[in-house]
PDB file of N, CA and C in Angstrom:
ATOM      1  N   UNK A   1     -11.773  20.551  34.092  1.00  0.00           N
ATOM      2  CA  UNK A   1     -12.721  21.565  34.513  1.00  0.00           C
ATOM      3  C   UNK A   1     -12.397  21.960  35.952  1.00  0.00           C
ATOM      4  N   UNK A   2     -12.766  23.255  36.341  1.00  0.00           N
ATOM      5  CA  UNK A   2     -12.033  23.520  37.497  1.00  0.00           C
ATOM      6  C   UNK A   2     -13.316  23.117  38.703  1.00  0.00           C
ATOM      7  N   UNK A   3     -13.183  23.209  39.744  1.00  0.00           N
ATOM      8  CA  UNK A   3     -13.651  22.846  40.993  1.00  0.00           C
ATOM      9  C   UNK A   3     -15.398  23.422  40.915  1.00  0.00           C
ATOM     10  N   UNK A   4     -15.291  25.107  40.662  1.00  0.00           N
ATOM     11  CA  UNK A   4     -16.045  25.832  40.577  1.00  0.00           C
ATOM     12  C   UNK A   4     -16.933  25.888  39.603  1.00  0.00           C
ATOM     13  N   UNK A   5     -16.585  25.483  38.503  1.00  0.00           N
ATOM     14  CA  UNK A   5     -17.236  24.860  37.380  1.00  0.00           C
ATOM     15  C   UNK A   5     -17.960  24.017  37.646  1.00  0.00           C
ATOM     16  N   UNK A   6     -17.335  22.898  37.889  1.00  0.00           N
ATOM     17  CA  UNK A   6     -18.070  21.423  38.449  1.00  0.00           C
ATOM     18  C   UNK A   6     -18.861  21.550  39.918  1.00  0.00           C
ATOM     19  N   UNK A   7     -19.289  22.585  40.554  1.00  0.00           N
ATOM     20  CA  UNK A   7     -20.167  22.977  41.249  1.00  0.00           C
ATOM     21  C   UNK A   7     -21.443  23.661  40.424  1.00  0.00           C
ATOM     22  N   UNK A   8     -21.094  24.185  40.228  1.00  0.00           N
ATOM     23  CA  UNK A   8     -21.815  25.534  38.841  1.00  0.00           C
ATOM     24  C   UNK A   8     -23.240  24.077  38.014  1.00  0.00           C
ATOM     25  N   UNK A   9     -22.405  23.085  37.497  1.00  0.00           N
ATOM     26  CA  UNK A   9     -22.918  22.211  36.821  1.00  0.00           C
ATOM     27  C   UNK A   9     -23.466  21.423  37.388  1.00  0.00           C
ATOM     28  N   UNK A  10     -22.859  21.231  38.518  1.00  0.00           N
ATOM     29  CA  UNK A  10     -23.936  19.699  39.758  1.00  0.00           C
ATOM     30  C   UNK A  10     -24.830  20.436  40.580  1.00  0.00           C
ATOM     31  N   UNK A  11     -24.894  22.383  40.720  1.00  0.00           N
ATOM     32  CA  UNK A  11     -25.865  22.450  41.170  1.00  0.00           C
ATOM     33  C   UNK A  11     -27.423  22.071  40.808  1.00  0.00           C
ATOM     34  N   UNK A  12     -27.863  22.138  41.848  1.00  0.00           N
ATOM     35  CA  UNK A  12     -29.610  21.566  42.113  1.00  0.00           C
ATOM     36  C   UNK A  12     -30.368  22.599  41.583  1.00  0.00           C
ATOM     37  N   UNK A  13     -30.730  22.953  40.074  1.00  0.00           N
ATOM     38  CA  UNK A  13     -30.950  24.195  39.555  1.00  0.00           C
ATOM     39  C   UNK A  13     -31.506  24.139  38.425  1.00  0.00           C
ATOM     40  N   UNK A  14     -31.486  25.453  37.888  1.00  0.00           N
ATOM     41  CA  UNK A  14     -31.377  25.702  36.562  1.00  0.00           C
ATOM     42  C   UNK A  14     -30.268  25.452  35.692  1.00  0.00           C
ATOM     43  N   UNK A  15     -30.493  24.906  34.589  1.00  0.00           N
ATOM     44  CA  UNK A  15     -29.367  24.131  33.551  1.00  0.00           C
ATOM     45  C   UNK A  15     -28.211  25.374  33.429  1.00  0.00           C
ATOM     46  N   UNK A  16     -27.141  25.832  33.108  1.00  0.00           N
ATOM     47  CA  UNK A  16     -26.746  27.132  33.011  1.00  0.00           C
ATOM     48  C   UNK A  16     -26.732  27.198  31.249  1.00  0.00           C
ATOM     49  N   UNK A  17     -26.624  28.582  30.980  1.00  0.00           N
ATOM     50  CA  UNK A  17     -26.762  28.606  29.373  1.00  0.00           C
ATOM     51  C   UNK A  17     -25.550  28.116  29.335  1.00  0.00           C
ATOM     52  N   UNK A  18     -24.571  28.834  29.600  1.00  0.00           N
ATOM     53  CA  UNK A  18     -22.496  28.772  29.439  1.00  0.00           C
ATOM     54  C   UNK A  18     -22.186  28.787  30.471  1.00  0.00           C
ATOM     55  N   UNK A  19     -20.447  27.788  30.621  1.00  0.00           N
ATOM     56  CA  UNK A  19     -19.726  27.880  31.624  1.00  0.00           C
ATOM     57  C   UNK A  19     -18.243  28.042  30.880  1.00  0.00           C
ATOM     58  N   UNK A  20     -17.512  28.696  31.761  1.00  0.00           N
ATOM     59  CA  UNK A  20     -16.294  28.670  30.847  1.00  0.00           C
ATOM     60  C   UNK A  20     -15.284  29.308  31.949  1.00  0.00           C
ATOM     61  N   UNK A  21     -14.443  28.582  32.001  1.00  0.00           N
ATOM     62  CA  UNK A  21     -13.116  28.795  32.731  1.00  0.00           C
ATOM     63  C   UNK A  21     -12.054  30.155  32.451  1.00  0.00           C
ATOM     64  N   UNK A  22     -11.957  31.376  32.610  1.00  0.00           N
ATOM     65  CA  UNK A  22     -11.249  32.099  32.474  1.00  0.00           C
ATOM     66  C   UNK A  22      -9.640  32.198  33.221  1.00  0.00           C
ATOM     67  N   UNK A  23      -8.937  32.501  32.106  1.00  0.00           N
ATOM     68  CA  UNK A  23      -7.400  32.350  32.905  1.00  0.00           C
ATOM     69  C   UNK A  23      -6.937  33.305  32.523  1.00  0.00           C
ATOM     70  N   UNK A  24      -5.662  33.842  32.896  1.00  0.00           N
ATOM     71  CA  UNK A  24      -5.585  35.508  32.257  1.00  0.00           C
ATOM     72  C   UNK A  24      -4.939  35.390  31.237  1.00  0.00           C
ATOM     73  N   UNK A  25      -4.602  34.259  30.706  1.00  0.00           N
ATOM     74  CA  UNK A  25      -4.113  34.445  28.999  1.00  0.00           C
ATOM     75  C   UNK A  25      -5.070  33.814  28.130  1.00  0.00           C
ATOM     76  N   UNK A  26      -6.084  33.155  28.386  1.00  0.00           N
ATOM     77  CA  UNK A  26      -7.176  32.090  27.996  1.00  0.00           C
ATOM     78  C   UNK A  26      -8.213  31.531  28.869  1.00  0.00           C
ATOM     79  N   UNK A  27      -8.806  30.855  28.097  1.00  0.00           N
ATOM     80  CA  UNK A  27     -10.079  30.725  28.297  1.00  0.00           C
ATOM     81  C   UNK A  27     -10.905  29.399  27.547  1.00  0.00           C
ATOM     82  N   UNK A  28     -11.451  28.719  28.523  1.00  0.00           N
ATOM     83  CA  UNK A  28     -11.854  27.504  27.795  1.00  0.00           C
ATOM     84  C   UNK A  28     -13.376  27.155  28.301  1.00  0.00           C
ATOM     85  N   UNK A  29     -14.170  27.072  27.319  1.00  0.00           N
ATOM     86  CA  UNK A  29     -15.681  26.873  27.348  1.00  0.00           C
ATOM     87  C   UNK A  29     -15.472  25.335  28.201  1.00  0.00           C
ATOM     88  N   UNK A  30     -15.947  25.230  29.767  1.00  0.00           N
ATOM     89  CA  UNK A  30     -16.691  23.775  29.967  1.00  0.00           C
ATOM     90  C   UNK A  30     -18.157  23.524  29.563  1.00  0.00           C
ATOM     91  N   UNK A  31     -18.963  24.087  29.080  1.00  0.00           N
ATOM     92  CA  UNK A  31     -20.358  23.721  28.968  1.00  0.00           C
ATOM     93  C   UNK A  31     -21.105  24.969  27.988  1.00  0.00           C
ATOM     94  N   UNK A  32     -22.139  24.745  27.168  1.00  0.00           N
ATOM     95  CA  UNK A  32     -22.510  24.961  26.468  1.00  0.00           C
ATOM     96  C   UNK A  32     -24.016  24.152  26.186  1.00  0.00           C
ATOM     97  N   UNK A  33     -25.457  25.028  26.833  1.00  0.00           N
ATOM     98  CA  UNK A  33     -26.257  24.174  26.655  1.00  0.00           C
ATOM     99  C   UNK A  33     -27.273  23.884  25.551  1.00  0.00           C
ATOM    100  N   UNK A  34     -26.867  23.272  25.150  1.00  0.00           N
ATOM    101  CA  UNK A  34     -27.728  22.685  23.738  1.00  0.00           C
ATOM    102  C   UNK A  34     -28.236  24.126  23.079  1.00  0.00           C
ATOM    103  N   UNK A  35     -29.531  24.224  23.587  1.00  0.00           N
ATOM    104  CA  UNK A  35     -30.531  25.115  23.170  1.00  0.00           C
ATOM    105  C   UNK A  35     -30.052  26.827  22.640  1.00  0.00           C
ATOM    106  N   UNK A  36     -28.445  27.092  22.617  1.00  0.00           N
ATOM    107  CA  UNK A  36     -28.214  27.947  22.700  1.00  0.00           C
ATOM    108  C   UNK A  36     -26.595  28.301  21.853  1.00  0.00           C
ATOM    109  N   UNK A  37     -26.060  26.783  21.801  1.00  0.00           N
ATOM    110  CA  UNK A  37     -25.114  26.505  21.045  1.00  0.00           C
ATOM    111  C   UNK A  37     -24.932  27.448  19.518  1.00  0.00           C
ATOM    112  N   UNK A  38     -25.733  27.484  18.620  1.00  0.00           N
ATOM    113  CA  UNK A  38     -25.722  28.254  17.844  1.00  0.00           C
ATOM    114  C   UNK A  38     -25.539  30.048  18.062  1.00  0.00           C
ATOM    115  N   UNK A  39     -25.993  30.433  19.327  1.00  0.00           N
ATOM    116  CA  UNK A  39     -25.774  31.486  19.581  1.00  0.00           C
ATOM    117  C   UNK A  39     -24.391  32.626  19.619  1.00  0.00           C
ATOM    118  N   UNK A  40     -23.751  31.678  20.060  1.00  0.00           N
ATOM    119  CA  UNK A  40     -22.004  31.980  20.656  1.00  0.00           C
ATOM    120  C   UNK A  40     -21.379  32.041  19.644  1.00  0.00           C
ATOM    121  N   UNK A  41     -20.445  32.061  19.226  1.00  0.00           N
ATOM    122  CA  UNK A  41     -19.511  32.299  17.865  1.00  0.00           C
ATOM    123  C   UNK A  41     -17.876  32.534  18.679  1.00  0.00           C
ATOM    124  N   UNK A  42     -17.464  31.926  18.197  1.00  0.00           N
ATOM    125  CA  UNK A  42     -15.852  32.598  18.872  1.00  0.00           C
ATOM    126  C   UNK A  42     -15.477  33.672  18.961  1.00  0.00           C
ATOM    127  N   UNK A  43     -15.662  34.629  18.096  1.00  0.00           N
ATOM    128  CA  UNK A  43     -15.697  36.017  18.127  1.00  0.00           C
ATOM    129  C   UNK A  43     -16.125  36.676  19.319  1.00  0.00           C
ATOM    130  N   UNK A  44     -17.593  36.386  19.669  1.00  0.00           N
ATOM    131  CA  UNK A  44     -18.264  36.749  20.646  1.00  0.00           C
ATOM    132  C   UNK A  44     -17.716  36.361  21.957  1.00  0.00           C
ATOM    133  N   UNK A  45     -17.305  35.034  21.768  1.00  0.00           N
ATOM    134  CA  UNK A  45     -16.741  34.453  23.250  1.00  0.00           C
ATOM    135  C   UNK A  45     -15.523  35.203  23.809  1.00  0.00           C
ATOM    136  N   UNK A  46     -14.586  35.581  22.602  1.00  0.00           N
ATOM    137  CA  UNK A  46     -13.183  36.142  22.666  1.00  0.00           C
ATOM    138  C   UNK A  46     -13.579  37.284  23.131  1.00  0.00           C
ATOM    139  N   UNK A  47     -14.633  38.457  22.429  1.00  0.00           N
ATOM    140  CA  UNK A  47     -14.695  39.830  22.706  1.00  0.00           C
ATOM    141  C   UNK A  47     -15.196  39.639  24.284  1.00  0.00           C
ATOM    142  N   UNK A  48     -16.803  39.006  24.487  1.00  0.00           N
ATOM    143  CA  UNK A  48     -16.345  38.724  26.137  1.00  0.00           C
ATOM    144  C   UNK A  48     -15.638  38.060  27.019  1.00  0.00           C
ATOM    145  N   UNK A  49     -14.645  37.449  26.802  1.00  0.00           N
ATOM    146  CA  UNK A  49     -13.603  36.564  28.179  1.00  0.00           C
ATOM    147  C   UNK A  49     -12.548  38.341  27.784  1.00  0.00           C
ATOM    148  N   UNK A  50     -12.480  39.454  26.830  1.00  0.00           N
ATOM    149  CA  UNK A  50     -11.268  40.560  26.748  1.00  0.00           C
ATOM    150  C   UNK A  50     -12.082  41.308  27.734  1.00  0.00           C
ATOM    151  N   UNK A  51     -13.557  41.320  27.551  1.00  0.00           N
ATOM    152  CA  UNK A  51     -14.215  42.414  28.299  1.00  0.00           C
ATOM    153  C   UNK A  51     -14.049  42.182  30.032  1.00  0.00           C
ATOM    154  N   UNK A  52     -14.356  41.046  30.377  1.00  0.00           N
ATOM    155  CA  UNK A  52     -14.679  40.708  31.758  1.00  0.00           C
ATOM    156  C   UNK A  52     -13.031  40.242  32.324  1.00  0.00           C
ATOM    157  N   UNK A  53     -12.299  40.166  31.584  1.00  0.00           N
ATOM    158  CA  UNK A  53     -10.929  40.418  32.214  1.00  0.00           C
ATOM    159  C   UNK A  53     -10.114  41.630  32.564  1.00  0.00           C
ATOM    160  N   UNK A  54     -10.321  42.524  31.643  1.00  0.00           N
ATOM    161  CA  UNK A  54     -10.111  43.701  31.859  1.00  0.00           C
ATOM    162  C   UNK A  54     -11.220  44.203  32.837  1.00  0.00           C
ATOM    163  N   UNK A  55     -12.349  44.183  33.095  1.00  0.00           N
ATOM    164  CA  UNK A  55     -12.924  44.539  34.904  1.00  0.00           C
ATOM    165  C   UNK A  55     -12.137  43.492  35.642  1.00  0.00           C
ATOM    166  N   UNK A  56     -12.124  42.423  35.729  1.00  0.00           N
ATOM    167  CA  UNK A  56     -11.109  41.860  36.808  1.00  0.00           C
ATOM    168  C   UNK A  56     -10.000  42.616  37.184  1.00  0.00           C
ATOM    169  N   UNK A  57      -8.962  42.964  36.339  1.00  0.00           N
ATOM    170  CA  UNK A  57      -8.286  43.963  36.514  1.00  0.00           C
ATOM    171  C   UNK A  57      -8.333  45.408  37.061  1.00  0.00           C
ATOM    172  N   UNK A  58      -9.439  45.908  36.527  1.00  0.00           N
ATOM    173  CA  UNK A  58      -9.735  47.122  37.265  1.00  0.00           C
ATOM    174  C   UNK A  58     -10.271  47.051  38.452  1.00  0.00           C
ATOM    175  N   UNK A  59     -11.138  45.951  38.784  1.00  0.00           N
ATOM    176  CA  UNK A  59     -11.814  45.413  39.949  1.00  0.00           C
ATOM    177  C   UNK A  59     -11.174  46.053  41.224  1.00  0.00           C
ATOM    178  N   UNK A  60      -9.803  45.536  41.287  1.00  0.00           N
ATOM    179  CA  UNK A  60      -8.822  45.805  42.411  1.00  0.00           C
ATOM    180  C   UNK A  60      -9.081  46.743  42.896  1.00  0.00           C
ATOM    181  N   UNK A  61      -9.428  47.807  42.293  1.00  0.00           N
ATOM    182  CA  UNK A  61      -9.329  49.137  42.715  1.00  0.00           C
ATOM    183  C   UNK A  61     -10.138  49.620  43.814  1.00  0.00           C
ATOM    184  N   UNK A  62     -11.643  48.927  43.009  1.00  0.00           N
ATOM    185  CA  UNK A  62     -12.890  49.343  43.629  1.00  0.00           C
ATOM    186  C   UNK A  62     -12.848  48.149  45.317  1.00  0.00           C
ATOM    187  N   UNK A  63     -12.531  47.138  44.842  1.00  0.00           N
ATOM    188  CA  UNK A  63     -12.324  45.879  46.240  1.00  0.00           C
ATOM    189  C   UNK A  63     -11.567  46.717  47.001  1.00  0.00           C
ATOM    190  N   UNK A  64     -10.032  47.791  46.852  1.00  0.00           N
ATOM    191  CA  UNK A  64      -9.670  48.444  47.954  1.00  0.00           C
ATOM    192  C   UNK A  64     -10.398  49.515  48.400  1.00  0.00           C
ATOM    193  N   UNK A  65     -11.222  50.086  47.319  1.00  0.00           N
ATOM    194  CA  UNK A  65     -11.928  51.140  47.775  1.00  0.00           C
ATOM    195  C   UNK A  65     -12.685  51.142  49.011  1.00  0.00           C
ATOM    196  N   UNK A  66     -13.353  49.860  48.845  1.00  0.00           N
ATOM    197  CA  UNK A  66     -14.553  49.542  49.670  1.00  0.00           C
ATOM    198  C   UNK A  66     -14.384  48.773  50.938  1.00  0.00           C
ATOM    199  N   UNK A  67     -13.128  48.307  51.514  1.00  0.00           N
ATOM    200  CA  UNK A  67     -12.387  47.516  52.281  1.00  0.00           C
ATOM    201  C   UNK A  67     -12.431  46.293  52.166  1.00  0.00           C
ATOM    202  N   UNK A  68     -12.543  45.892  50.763  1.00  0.00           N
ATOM    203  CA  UNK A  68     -12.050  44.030  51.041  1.00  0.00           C
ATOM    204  C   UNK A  68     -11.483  43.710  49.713  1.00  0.00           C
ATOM    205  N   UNK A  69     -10.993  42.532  50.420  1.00  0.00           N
ATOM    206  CA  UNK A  69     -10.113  41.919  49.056  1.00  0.00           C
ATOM    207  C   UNK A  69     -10.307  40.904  48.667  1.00  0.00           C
ATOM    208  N   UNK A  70     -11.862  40.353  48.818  1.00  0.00           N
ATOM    209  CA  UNK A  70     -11.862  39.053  48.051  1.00  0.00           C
ATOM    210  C   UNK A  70     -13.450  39.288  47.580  1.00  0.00           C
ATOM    211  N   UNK A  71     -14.016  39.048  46.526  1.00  0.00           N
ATOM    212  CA  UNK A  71     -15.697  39.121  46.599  1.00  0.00           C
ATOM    213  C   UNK A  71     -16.184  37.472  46.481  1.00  0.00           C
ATOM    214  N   UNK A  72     -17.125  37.304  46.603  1.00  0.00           N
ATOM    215  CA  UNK A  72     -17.632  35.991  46.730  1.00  0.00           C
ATOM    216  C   UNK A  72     -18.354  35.972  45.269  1.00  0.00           C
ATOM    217  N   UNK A  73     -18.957  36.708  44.492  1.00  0.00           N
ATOM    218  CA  UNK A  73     -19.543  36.347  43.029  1.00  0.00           C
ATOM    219  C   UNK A  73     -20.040  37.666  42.848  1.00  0.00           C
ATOM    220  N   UNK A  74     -19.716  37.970  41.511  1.00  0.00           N
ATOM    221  CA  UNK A  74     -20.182  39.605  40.585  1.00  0.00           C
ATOM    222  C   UNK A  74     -21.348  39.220  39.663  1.00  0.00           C
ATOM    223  N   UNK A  75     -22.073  39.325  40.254  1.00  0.00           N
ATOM    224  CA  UNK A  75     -23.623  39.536  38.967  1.00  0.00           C
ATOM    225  C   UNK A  75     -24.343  40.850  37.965  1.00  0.00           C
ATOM    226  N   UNK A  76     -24.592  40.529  37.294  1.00  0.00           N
ATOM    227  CA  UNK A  76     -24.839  40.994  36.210  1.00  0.00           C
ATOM    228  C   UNK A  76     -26.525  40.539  35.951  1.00  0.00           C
ATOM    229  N   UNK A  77     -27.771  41.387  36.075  1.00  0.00           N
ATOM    230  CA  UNK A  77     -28.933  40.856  35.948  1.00  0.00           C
ATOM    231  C   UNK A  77     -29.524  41.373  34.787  1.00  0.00           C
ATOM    232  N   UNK A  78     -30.343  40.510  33.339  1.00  0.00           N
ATOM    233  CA  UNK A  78     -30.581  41.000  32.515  1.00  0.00           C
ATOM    234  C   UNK A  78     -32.083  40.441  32.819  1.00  0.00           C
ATOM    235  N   UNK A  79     -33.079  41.095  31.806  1.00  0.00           N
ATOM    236  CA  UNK A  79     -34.683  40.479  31.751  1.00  0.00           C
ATOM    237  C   UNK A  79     -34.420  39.545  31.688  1.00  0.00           C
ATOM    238  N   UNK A  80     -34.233  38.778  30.934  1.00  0.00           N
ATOM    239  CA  UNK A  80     -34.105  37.005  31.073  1.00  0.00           C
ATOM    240  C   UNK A  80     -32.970  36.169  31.758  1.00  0.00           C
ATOM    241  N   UNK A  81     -31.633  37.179  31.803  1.00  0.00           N
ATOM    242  CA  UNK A  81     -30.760  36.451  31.754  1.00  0.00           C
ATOM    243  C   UNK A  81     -30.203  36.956  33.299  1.00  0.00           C
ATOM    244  N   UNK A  82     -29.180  35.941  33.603  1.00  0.00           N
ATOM    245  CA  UNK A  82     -28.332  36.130  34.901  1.00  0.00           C
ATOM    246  C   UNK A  82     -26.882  35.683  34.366  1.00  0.00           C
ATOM    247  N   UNK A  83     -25.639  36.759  34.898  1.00  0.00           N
ATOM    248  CA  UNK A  83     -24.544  36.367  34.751  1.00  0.00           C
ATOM    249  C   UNK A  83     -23.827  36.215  35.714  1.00  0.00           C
ATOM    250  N   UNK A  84     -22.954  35.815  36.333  1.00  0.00           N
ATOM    251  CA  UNK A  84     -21.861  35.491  37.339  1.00  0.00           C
ATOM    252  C   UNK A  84     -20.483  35.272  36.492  1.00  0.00           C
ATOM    253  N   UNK A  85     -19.905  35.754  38.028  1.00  0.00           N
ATOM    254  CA  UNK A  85     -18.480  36.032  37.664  1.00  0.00           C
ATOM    255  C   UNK A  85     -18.129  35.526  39.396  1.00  0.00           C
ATOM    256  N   UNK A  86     -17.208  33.993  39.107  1.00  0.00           N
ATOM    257  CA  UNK A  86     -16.845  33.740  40.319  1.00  0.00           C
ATOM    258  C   UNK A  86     -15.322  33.825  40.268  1.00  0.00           C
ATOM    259  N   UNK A  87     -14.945  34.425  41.368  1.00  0.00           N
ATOM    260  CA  UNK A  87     -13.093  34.083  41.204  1.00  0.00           C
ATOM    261  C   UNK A  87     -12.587  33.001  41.778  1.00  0.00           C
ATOM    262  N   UNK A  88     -11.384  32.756  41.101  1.00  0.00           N
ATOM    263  CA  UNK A  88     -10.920  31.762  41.345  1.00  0.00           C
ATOM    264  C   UNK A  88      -9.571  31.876  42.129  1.00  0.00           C
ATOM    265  N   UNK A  89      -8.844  32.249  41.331  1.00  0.00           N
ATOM    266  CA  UNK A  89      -7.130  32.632  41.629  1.00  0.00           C
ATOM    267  C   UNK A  89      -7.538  34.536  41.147  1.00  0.00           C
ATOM    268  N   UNK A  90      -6.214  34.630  41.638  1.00  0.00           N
ATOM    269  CA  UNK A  90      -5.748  36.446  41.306  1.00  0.00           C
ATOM    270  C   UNK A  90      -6.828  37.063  40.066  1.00  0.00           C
ATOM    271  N   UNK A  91      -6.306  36.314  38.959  1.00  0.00           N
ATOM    272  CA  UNK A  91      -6.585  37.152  37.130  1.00  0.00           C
ATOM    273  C   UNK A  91      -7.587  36.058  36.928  1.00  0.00           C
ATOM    274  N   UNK A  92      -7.978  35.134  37.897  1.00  0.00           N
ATOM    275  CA  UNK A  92      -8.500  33.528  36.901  1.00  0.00           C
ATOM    276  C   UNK A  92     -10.005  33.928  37.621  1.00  0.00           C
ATOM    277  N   UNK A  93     -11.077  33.161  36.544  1.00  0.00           N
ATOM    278  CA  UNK A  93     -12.206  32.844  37.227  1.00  0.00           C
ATOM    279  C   UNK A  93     -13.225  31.867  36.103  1.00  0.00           C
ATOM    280  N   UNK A  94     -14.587  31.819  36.630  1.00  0.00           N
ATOM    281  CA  UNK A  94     -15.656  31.403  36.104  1.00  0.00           C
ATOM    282  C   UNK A  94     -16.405  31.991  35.961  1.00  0.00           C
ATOM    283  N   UNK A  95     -17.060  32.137  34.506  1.00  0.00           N
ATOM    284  CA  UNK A  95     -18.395  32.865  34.258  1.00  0.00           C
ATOM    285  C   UNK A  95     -18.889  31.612  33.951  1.00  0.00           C
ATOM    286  N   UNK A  96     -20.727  32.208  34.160  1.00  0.00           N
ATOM    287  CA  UNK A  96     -21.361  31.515  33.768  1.00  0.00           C
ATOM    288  C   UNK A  96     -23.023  32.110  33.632  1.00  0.00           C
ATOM    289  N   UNK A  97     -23.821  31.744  32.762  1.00  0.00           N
ATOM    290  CA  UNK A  97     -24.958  32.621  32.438  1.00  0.00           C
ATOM    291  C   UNK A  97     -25.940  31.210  32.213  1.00  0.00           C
ATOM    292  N   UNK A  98     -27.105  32.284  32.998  1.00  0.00           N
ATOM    293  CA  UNK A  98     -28.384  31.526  32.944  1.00  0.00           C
ATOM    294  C   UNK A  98     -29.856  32.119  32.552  1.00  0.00           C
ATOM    295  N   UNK A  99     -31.063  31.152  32.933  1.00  0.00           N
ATOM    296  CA  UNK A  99     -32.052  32.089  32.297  1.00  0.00           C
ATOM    297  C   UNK A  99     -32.444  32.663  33.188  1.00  0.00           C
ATOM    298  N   UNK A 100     -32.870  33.533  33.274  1.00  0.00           N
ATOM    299  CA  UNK A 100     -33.299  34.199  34.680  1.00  0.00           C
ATOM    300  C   UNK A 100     -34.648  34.838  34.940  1.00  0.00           C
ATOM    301  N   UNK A 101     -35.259  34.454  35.937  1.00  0.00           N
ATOM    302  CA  UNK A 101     -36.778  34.910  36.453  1.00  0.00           C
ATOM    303  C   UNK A 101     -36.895  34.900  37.844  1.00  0.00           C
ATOM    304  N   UNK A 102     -38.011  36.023  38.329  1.00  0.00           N
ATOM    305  CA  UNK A 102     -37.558  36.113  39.814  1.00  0.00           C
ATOM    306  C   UNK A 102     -37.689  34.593  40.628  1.00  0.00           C
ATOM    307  N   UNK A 103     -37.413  33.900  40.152  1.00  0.00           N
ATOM    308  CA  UNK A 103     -37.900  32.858  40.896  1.00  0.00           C
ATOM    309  C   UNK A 103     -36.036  32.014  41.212  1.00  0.00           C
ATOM    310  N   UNK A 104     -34.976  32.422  40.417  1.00  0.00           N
ATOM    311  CA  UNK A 104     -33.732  32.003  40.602  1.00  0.00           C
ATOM    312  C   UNK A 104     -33.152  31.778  41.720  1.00  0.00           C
ATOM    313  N   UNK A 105     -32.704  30.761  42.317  1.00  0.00           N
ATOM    314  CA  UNK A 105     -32.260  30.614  43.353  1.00  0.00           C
ATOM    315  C   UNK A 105     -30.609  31.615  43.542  1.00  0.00           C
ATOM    316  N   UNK A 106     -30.528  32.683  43.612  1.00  0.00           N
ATOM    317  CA  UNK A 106     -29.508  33.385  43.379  1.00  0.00           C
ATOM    318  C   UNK A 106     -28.443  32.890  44.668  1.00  0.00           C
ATOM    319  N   UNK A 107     -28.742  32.794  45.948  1.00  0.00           N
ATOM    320  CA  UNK A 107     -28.430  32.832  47.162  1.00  0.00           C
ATOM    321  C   UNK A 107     -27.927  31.588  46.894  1.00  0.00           C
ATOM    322  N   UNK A 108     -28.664  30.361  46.919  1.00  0.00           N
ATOM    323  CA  UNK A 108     -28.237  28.740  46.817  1.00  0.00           C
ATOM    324  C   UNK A 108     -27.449  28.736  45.923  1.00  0.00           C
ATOM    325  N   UNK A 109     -26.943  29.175  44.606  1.00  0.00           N
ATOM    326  CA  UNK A 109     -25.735  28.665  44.218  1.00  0.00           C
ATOM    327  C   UNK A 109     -24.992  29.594  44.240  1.00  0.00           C
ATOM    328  N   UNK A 110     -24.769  30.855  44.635  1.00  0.00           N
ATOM    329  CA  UNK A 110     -23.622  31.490  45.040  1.00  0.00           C
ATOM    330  C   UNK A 110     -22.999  30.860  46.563  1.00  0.00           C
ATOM    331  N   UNK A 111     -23.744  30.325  46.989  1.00  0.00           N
ATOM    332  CA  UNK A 111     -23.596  29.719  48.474  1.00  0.00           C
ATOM    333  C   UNK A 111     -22.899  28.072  47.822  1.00  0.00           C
ATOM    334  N   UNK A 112     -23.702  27.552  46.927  1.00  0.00           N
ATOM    335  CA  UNK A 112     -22.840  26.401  46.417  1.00  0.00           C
ATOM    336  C   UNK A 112     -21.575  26.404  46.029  1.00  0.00           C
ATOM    337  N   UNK A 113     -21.295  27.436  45.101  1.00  0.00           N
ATOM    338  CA  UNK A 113     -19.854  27.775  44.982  1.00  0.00           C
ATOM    339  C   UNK A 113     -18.706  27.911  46.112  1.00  0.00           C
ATOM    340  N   UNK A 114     -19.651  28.962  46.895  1.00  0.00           N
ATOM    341  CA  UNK A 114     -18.390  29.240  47.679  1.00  0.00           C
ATOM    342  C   UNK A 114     -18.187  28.004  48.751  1.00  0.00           C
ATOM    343  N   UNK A 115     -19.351  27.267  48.790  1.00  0.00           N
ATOM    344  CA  UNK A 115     -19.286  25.796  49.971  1.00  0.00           C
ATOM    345  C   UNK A 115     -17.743  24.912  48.958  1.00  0.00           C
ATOM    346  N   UNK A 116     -17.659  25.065  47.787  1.00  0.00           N
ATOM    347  CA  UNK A 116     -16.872  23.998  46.717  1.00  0.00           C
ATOM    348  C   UNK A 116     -15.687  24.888  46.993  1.00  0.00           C
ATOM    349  N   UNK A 117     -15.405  25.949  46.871  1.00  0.00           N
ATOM    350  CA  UNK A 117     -14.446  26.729  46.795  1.00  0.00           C
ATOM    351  C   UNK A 117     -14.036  26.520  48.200  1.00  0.00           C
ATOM    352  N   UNK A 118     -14.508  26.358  49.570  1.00  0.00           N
ATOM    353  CA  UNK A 118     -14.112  25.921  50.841  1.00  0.00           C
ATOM    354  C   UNK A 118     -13.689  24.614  50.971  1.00  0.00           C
ATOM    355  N   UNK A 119     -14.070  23.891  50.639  1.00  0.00           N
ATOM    356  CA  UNK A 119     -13.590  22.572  50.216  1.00  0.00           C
ATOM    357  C   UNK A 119     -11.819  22.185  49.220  1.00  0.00           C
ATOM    358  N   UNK A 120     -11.752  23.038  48.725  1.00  0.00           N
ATOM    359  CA  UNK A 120     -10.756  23.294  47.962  1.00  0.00           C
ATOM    360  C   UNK A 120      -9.001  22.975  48.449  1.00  0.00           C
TER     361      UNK A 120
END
């Protein structure tokens, strides 16, 4: 499991629904929480690790647009749910999805990550 992962999971938090390691040819689920296991299907997992790699890719564009070249975490906010997208290397990263209510510590574990990712 990568560094960022194993932050993701020891944070002081909410359980995450999924964690899963993205690489630019693959992709490997670290975590999967109980309550939700039935949900996912490989299919589903495959169609999103094609979707959110291909924005990684396009990403570049908009990071030069805007003057920088590294982001610290891409969220995605649904009624219940919260997604992240942390990078790792170039094409590589971590998603990971949770339940979400205004009460999420959004700040503390994007700040956890990047404290693990400094450490690195």
């Amino acid at each position: 499991m990568s560094l960022i992962g194993e932050a993701i999971l020891e944070f002081d938090g909410p359980t995450p629904r999924i964690v899963a390691d993205l690489r630019s040819v693959s992709f490997e689920v670290e975590h999967v929480r109980e309550d939700v296991k039935d949900r996912y299907s490989d299919a589903d997992l495959d169609e999103a690790y094609q979707l959110v790699m291909s924005n990684q890719i396009t990403g570049d564009d908009f990071k030069e647009l805007v003057g920088r070249s590294q982001y610290r975490a891409q969220t995605l906010f649904f009624d219940d749910l919260a997604v992240f997208l942390f990078p790792s290397d170039r094409y590589d990263a971590v998603f990971a999805s949770f339940d979400y209510d205004d009460d999420f510590p959004v700040s503390a574990l994007v700040s956890a990550v990047s404290d693990a990712q400094r450490k690195e």
